[in-house]
PDBML (XML) file of the C-alpha atoms, coordinates in Angstrom:
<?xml version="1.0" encoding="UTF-8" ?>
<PDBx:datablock datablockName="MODEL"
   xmlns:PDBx="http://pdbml.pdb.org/schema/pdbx-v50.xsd"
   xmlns:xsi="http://www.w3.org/2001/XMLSchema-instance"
   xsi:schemaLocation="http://pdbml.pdb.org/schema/pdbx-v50.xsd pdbx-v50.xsd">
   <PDBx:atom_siteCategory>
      <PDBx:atom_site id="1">
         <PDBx:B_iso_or_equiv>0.00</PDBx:B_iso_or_equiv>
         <PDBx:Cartn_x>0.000</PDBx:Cartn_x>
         <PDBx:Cartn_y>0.000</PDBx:Cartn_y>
         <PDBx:Cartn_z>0.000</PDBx:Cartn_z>
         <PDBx:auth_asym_id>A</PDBx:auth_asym_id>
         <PDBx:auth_atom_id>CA</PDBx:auth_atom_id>
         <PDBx:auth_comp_id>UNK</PDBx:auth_comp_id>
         <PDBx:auth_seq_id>1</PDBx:auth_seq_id>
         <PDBx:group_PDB>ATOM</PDBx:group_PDB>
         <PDBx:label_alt_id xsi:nil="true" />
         <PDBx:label_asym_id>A</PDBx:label_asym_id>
         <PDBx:label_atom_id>CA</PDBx:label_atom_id>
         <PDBx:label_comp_id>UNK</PDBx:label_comp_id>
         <PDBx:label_entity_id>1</PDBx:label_entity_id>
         <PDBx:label_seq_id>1</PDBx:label_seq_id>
         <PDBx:occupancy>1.00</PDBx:occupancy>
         <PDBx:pdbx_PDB_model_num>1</PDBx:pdbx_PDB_model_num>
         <PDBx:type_symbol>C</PDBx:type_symbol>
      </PDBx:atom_site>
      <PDBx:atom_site id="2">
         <PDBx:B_iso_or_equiv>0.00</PDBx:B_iso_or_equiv>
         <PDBx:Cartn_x>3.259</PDBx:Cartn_x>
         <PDBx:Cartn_y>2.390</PDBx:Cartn_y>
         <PDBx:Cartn_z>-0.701</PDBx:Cartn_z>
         <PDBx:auth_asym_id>A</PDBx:auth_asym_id>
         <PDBx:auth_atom_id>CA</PDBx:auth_atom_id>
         <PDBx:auth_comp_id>UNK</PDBx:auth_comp_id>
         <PDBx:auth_seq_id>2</PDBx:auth_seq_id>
         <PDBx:group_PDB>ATOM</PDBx:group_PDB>
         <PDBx:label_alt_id xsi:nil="true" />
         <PDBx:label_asym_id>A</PDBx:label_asym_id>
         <PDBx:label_atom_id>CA</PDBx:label_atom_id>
         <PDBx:label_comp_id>UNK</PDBx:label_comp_id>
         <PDBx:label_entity_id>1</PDBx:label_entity_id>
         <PDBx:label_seq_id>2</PDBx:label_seq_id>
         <PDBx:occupancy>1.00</PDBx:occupancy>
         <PDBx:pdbx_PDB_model_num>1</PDBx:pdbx_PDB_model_num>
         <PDBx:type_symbol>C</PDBx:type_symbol>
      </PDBx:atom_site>
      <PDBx:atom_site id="3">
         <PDBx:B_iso_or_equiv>0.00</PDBx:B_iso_or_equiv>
         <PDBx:Cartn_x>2.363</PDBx:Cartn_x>
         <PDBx:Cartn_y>3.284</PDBx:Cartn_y>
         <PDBx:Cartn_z>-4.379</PDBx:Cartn_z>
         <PDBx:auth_asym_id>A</PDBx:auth_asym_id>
         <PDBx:auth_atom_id>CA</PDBx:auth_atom_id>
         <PDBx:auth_comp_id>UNK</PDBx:auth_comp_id>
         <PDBx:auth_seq_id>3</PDBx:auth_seq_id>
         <PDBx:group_PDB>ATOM</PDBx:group_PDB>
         <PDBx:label_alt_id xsi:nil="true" />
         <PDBx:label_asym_id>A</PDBx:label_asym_id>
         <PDBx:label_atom_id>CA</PDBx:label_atom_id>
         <PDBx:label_comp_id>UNK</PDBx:label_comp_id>
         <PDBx:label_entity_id>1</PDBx:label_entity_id>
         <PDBx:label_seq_id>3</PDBx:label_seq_id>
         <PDBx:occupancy>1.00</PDBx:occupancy>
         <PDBx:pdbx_PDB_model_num>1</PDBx:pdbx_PDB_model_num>
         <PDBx:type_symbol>C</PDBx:type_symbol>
      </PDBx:atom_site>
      <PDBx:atom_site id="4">
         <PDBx:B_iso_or_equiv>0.00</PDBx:B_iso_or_equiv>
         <PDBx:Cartn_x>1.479</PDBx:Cartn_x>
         <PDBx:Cartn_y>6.613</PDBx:Cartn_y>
         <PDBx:Cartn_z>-3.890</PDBx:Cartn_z>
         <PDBx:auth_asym_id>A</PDBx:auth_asym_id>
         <PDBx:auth_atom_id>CA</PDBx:auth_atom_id>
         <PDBx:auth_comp_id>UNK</PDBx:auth_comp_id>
         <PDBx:auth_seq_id>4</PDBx:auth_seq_id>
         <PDBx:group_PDB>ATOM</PDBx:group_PDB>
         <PDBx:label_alt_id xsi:nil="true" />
         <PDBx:label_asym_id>A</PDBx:label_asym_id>
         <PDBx:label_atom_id>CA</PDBx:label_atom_id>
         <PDBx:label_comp_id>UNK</PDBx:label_comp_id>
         <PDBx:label_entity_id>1</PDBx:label_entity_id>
         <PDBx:label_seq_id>4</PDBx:label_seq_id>
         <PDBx:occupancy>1.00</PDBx:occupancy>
         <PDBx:pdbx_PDB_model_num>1</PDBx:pdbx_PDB_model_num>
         <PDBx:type_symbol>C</PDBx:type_symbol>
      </PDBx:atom_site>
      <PDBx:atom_site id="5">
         <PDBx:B_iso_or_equiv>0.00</PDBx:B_iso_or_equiv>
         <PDBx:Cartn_x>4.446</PDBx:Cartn_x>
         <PDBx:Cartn_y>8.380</PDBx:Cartn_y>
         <PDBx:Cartn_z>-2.302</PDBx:Cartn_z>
         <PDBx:auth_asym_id>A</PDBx:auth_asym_id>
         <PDBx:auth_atom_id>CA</PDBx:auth_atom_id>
         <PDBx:auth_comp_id>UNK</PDBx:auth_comp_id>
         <PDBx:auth_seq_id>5</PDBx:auth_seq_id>
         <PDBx:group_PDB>ATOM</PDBx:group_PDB>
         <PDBx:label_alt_id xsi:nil="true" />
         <PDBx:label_asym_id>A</PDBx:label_asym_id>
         <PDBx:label_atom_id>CA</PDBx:label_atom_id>
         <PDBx:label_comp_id>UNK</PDBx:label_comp_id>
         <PDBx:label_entity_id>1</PDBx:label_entity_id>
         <PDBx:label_seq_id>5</PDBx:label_seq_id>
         <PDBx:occupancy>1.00</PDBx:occupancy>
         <PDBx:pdbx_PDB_model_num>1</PDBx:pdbx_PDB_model_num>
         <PDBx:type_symbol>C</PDBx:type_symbol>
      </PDBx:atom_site>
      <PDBx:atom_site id="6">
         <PDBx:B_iso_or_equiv>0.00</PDBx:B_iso_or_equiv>
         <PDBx:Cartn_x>3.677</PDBx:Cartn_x>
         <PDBx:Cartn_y>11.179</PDBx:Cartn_y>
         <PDBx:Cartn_z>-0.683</PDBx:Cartn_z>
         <PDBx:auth_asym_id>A</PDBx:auth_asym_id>
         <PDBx:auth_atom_id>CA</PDBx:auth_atom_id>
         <PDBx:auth_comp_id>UNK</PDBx:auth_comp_id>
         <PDBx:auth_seq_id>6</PDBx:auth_seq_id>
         <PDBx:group_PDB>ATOM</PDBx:group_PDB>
         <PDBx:label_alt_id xsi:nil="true" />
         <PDBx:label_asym_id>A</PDBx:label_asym_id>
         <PDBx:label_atom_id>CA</PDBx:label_atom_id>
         <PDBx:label_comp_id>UNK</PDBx:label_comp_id>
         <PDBx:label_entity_id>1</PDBx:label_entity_id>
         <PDBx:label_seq_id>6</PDBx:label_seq_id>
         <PDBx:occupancy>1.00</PDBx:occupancy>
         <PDBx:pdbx_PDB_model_num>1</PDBx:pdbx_PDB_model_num>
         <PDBx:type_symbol>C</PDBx:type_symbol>
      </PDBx:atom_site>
      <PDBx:atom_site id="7">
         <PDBx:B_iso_or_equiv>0.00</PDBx:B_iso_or_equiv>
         <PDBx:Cartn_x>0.868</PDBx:Cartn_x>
         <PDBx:Cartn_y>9.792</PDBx:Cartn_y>
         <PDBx:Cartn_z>0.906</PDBx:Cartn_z>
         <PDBx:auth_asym_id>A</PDBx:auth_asym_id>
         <PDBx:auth_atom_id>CA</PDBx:auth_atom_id>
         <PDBx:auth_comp_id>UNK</PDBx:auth_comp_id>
         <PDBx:auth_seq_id>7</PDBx:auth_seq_id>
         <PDBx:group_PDB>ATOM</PDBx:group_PDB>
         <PDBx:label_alt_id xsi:nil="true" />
         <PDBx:label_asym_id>A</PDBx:label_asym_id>
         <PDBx:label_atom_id>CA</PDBx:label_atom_id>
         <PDBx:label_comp_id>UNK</PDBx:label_comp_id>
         <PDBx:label_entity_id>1</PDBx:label_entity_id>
         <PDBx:label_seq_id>7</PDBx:label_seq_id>
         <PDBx:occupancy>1.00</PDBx:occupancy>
         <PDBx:pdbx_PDB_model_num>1</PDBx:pdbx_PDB_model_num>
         <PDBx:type_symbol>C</PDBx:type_symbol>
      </PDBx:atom_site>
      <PDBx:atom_site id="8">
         <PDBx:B_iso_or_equiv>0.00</PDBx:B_iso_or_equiv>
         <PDBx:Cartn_x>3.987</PDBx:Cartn_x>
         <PDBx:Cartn_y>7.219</PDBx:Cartn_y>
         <PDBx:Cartn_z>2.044</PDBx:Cartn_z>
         <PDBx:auth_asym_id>A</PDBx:auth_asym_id>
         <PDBx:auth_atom_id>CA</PDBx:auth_atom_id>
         <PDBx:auth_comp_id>UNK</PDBx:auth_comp_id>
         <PDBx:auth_seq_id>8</PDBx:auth_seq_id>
         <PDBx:group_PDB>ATOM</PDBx:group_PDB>
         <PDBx:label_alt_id xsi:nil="true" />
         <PDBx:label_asym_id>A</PDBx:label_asym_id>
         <PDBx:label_atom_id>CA</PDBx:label_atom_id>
         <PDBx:label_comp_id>UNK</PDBx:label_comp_id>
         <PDBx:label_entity_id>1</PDBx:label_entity_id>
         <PDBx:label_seq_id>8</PDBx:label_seq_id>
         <PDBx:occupancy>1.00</PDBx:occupancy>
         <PDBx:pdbx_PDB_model_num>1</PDBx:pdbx_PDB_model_num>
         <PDBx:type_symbol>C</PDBx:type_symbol>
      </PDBx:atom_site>
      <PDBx:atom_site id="9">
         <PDBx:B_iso_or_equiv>0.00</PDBx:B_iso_or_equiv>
         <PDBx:Cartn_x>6.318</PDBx:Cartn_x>
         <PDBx:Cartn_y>9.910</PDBx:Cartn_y>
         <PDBx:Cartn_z>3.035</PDBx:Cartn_z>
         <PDBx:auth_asym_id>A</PDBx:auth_asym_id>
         <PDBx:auth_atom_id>CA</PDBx:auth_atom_id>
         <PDBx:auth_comp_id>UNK</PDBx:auth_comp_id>
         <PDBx:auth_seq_id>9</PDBx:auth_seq_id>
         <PDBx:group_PDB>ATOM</PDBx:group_PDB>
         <PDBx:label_alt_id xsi:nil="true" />
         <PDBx:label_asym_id>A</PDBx:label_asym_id>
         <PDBx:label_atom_id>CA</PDBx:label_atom_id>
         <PDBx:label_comp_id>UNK</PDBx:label_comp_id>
         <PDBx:label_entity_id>1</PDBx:label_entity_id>
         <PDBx:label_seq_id>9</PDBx:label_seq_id>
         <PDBx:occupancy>1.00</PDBx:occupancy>
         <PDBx:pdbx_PDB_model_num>1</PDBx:pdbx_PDB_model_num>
         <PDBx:type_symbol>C</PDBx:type_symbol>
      </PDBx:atom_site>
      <PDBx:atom_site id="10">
         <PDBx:B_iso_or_equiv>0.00</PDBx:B_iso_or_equiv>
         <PDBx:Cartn_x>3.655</PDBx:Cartn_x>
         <PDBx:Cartn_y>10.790</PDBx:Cartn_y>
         <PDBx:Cartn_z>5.354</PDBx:Cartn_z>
         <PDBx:auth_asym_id>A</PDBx:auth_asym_id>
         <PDBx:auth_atom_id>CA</PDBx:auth_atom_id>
         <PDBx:auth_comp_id>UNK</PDBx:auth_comp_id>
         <PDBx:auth_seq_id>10</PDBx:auth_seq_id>
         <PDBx:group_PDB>ATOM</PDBx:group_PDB>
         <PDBx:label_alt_id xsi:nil="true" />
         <PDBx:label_asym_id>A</PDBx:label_asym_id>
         <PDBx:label_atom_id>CA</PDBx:label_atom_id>
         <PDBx:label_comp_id>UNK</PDBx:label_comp_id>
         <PDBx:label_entity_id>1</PDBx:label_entity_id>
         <PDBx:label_seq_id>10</PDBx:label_seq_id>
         <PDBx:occupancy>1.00</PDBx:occupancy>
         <PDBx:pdbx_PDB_model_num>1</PDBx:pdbx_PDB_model_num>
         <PDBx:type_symbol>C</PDBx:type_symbol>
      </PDBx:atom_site>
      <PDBx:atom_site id="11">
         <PDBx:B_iso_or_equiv>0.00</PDBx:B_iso_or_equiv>
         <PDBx:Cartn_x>3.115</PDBx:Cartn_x>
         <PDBx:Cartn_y>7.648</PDBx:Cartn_y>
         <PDBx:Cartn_z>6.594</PDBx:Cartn_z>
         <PDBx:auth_asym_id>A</PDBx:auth_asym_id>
         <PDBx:auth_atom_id>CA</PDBx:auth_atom_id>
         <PDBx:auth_comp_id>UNK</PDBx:auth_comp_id>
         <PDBx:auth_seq_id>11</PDBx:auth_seq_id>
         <PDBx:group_PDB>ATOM</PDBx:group_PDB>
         <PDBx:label_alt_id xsi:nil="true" />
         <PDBx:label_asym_id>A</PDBx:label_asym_id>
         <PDBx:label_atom_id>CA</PDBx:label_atom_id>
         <PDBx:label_comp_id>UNK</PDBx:label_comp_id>
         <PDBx:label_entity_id>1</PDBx:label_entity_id>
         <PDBx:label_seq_id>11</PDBx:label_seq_id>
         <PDBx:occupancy>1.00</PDBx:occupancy>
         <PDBx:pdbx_PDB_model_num>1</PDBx:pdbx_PDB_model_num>
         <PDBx:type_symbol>C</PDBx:type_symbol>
      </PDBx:atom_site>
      <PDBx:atom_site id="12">
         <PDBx:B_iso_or_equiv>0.00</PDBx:B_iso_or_equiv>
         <PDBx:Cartn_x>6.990</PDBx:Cartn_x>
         <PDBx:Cartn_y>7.494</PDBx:Cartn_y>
         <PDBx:Cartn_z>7.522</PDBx:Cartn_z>
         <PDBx:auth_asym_id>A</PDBx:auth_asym_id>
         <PDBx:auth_atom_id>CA</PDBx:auth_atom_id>
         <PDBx:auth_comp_id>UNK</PDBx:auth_comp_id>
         <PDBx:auth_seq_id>12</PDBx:auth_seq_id>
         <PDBx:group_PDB>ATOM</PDBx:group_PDB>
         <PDBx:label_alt_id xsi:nil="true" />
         <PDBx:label_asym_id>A</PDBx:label_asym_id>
         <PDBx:label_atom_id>CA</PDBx:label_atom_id>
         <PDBx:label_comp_id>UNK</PDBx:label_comp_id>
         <PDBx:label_entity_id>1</PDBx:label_entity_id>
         <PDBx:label_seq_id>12</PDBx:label_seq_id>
         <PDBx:occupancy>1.00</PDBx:occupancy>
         <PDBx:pdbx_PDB_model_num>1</PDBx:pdbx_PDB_model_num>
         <PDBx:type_symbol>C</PDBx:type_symbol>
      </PDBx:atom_site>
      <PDBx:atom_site id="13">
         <PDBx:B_iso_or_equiv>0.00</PDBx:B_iso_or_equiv>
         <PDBx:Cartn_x>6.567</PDBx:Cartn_x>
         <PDBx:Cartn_y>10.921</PDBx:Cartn_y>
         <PDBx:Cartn_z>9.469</PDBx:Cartn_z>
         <PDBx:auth_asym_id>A</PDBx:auth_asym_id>
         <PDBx:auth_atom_id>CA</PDBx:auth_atom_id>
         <PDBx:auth_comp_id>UNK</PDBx:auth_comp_id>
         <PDBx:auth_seq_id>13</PDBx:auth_seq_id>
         <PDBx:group_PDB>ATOM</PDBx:group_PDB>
         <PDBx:label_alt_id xsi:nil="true" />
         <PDBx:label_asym_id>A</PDBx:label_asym_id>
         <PDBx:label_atom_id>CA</PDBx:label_atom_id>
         <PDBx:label_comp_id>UNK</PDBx:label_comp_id>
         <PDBx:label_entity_id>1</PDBx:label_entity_id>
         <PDBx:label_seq_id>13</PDBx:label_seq_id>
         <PDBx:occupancy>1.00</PDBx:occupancy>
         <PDBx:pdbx_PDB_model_num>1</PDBx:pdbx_PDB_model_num>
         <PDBx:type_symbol>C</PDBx:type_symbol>
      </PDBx:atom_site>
      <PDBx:atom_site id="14">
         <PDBx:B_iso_or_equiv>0.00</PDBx:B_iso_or_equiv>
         <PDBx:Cartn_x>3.716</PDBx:Cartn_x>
         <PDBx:Cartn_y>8.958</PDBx:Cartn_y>
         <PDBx:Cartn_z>11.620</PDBx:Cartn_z>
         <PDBx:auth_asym_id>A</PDBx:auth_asym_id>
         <PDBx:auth_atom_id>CA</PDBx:auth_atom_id>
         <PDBx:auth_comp_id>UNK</PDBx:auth_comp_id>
         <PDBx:auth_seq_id>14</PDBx:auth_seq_id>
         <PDBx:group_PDB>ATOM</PDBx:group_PDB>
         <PDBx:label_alt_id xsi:nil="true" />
         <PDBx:label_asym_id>A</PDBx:label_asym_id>
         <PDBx:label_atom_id>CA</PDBx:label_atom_id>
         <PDBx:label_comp_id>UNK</PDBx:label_comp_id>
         <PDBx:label_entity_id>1</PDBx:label_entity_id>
         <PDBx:label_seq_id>14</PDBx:label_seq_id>
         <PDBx:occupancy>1.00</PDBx:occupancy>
         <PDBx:pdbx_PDB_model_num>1</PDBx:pdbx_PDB_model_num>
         <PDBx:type_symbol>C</PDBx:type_symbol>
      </PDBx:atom_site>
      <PDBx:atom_site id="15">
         <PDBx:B_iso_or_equiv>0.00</PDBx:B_iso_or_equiv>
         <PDBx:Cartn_x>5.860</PDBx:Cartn_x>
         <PDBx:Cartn_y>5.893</PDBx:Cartn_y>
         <PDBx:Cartn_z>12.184</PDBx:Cartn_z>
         <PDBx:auth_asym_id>A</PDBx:auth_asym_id>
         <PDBx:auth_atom_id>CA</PDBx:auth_atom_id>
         <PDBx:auth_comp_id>UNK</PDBx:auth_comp_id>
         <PDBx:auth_seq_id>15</PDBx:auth_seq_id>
         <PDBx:group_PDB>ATOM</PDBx:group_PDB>
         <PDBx:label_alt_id xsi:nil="true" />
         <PDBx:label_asym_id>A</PDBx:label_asym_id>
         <PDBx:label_atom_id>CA</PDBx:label_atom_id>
         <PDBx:label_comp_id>UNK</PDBx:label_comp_id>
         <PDBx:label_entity_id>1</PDBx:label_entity_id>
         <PDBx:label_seq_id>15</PDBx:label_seq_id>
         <PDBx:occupancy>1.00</PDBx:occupancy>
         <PDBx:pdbx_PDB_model_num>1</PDBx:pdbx_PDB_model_num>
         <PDBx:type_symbol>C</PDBx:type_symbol>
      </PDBx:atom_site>
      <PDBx:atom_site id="16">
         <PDBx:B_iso_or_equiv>0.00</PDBx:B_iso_or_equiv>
         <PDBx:Cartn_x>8.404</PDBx:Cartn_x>
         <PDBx:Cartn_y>8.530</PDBx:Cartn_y>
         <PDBx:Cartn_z>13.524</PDBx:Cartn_z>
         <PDBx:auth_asym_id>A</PDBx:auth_asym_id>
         <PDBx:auth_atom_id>CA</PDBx:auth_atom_id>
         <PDBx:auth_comp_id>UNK</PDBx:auth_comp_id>
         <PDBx:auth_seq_id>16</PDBx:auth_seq_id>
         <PDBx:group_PDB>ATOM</PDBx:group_PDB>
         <PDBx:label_alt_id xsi:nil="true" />
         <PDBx:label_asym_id>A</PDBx:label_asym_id>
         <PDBx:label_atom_id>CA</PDBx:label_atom_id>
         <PDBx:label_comp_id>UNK</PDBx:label_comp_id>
         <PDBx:label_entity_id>1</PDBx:label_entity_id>
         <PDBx:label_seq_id>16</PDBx:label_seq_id>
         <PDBx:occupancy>1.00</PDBx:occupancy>
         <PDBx:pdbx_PDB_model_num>1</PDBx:pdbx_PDB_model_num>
         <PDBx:type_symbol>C</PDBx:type_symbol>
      </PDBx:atom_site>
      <PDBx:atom_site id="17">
         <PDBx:B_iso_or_equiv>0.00</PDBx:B_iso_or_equiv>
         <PDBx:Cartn_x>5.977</PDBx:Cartn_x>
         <PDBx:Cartn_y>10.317</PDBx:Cartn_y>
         <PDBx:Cartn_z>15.645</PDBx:Cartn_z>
         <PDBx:auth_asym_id>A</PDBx:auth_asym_id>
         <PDBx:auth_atom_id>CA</PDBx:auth_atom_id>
         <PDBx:auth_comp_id>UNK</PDBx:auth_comp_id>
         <PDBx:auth_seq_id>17</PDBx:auth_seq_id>
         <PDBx:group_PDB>ATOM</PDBx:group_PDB>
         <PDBx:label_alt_id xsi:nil="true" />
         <PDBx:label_asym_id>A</PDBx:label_asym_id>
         <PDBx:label_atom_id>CA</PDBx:label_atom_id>
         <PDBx:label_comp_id>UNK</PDBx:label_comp_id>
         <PDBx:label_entity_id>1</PDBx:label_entity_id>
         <PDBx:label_seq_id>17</PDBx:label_seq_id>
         <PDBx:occupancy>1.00</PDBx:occupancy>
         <PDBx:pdbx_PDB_model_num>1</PDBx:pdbx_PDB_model_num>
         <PDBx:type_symbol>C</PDBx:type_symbol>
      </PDBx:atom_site>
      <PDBx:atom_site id="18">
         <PDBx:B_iso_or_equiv>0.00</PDBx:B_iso_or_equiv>
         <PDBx:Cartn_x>5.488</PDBx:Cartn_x>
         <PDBx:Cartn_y>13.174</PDBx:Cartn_y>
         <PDBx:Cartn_z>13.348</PDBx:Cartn_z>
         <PDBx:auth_asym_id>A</PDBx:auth_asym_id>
         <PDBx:auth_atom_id>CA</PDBx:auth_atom_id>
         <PDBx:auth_comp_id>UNK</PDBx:auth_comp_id>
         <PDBx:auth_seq_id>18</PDBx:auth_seq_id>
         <PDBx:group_PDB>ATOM</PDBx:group_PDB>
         <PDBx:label_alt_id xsi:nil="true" />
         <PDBx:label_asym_id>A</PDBx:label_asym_id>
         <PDBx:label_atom_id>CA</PDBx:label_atom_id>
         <PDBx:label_comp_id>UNK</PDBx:label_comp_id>
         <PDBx:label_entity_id>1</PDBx:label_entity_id>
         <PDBx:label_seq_id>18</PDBx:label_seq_id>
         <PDBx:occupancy>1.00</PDBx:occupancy>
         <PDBx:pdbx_PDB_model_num>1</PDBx:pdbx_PDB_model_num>
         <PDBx:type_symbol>C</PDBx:type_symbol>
      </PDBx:atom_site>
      <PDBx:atom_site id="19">
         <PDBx:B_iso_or_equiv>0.00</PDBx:B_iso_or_equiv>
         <PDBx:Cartn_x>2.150</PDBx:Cartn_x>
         <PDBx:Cartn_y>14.093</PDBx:Cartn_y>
         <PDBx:Cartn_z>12.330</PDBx:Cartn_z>
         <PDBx:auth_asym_id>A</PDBx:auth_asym_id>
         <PDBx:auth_atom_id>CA</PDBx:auth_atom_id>
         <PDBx:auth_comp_id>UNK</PDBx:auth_comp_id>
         <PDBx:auth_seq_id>19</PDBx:auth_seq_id>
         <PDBx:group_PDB>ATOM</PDBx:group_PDB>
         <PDBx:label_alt_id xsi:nil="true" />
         <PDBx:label_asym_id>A</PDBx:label_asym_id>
         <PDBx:label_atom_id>CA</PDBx:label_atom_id>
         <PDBx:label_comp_id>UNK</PDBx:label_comp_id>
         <PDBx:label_entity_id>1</PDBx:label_entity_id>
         <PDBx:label_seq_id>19</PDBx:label_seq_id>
         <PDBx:occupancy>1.00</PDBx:occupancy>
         <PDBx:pdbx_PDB_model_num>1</PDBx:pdbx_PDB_model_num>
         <PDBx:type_symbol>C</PDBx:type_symbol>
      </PDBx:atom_site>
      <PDBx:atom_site id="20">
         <PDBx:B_iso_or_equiv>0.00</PDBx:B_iso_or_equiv>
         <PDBx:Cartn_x>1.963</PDBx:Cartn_x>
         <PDBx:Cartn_y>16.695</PDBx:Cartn_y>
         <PDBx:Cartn_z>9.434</PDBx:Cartn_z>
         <PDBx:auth_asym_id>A</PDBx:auth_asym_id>
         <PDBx:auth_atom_id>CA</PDBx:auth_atom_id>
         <PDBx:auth_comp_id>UNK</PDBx:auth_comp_id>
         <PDBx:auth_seq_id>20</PDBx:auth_seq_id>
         <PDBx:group_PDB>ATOM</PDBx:group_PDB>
         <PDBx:label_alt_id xsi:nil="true" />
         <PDBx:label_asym_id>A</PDBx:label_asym_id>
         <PDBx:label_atom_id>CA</PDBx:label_atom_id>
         <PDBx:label_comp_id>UNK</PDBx:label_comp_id>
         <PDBx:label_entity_id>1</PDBx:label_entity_id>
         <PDBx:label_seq_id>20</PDBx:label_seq_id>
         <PDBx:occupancy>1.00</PDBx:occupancy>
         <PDBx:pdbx_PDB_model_num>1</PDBx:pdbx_PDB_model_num>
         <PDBx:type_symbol>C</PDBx:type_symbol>
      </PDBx:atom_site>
      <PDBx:atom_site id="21">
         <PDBx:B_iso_or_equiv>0.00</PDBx:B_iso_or_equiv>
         <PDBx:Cartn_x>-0.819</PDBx:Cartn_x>
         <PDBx:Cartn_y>17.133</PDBx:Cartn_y>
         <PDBx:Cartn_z>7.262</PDBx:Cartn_z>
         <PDBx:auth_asym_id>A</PDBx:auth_asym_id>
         <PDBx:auth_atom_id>CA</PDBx:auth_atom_id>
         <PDBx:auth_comp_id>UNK</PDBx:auth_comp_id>
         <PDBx:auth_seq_id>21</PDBx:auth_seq_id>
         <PDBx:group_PDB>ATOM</PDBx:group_PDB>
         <PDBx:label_alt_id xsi:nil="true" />
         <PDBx:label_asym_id>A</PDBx:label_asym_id>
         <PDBx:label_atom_id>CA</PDBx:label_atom_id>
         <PDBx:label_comp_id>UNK</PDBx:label_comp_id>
         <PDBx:label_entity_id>1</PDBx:label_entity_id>
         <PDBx:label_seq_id>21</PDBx:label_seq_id>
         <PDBx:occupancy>1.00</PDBx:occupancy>
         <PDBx:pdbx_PDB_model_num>1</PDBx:pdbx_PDB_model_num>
         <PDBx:type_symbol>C</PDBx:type_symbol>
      </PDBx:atom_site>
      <PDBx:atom_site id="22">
         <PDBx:B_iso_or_equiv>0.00</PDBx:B_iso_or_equiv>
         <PDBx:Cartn_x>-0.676</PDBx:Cartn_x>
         <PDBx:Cartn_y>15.450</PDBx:Cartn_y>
         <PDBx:Cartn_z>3.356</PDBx:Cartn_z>
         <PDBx:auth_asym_id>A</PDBx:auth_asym_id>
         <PDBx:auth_atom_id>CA</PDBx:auth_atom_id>
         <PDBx:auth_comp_id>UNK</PDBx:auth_comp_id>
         <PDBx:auth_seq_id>22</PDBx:auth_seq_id>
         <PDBx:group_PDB>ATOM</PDBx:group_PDB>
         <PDBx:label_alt_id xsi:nil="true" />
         <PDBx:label_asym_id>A</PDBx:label_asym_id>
         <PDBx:label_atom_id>CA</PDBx:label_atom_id>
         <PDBx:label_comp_id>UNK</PDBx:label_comp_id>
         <PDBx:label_entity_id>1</PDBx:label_entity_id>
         <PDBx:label_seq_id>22</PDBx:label_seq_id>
         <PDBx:occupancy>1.00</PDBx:occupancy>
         <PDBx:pdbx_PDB_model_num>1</PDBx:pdbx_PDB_model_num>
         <PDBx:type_symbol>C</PDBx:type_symbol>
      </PDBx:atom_site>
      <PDBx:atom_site id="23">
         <PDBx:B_iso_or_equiv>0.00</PDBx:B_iso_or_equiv>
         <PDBx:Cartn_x>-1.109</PDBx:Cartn_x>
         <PDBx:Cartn_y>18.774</PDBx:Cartn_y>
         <PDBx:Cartn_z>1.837</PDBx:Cartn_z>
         <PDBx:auth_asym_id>A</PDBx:auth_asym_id>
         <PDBx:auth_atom_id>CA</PDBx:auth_atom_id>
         <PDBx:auth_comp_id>UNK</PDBx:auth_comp_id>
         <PDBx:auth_seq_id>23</PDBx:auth_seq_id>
         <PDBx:group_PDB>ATOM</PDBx:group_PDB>
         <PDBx:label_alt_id xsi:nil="true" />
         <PDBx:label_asym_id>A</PDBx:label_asym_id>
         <PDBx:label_atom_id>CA</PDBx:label_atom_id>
         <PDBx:label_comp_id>UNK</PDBx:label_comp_id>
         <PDBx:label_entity_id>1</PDBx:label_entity_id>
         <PDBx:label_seq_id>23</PDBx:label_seq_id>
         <PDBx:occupancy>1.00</PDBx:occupancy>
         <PDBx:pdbx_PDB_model_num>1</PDBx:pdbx_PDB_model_num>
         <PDBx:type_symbol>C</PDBx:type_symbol>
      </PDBx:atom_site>
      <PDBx:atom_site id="24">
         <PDBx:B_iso_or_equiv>0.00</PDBx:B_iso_or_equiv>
         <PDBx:Cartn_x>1.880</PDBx:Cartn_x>
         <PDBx:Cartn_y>20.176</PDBx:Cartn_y>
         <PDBx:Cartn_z>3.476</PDBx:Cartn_z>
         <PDBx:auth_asym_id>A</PDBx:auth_asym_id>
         <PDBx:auth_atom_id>CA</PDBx:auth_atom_id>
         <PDBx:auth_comp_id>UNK</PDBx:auth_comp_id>
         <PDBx:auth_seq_id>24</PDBx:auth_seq_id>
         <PDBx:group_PDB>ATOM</PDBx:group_PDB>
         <PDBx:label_alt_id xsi:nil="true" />
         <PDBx:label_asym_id>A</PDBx:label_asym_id>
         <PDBx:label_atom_id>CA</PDBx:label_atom_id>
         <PDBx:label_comp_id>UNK</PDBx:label_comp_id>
         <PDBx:label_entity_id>1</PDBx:label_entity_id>
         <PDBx:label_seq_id>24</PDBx:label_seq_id>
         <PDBx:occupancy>1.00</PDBx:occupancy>
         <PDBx:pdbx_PDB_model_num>1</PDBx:pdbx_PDB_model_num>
         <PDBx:type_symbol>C</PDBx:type_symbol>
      </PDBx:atom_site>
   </PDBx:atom_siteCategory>
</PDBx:datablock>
């Protein structure tokens, strides 16, 4: 479920404990 990446780049940021918003 990693084809789309920025949607995956922000699903990295989470894993990290970093929540930004998919926009930004």
């Amino acid at each position: 479920h990693a084809s789309n990446d920025w949607i995956l780049t922000r699903r990295l940021l989470a894993l990290c404990g970093v929540e930004v918003e998919l926009e930004e």
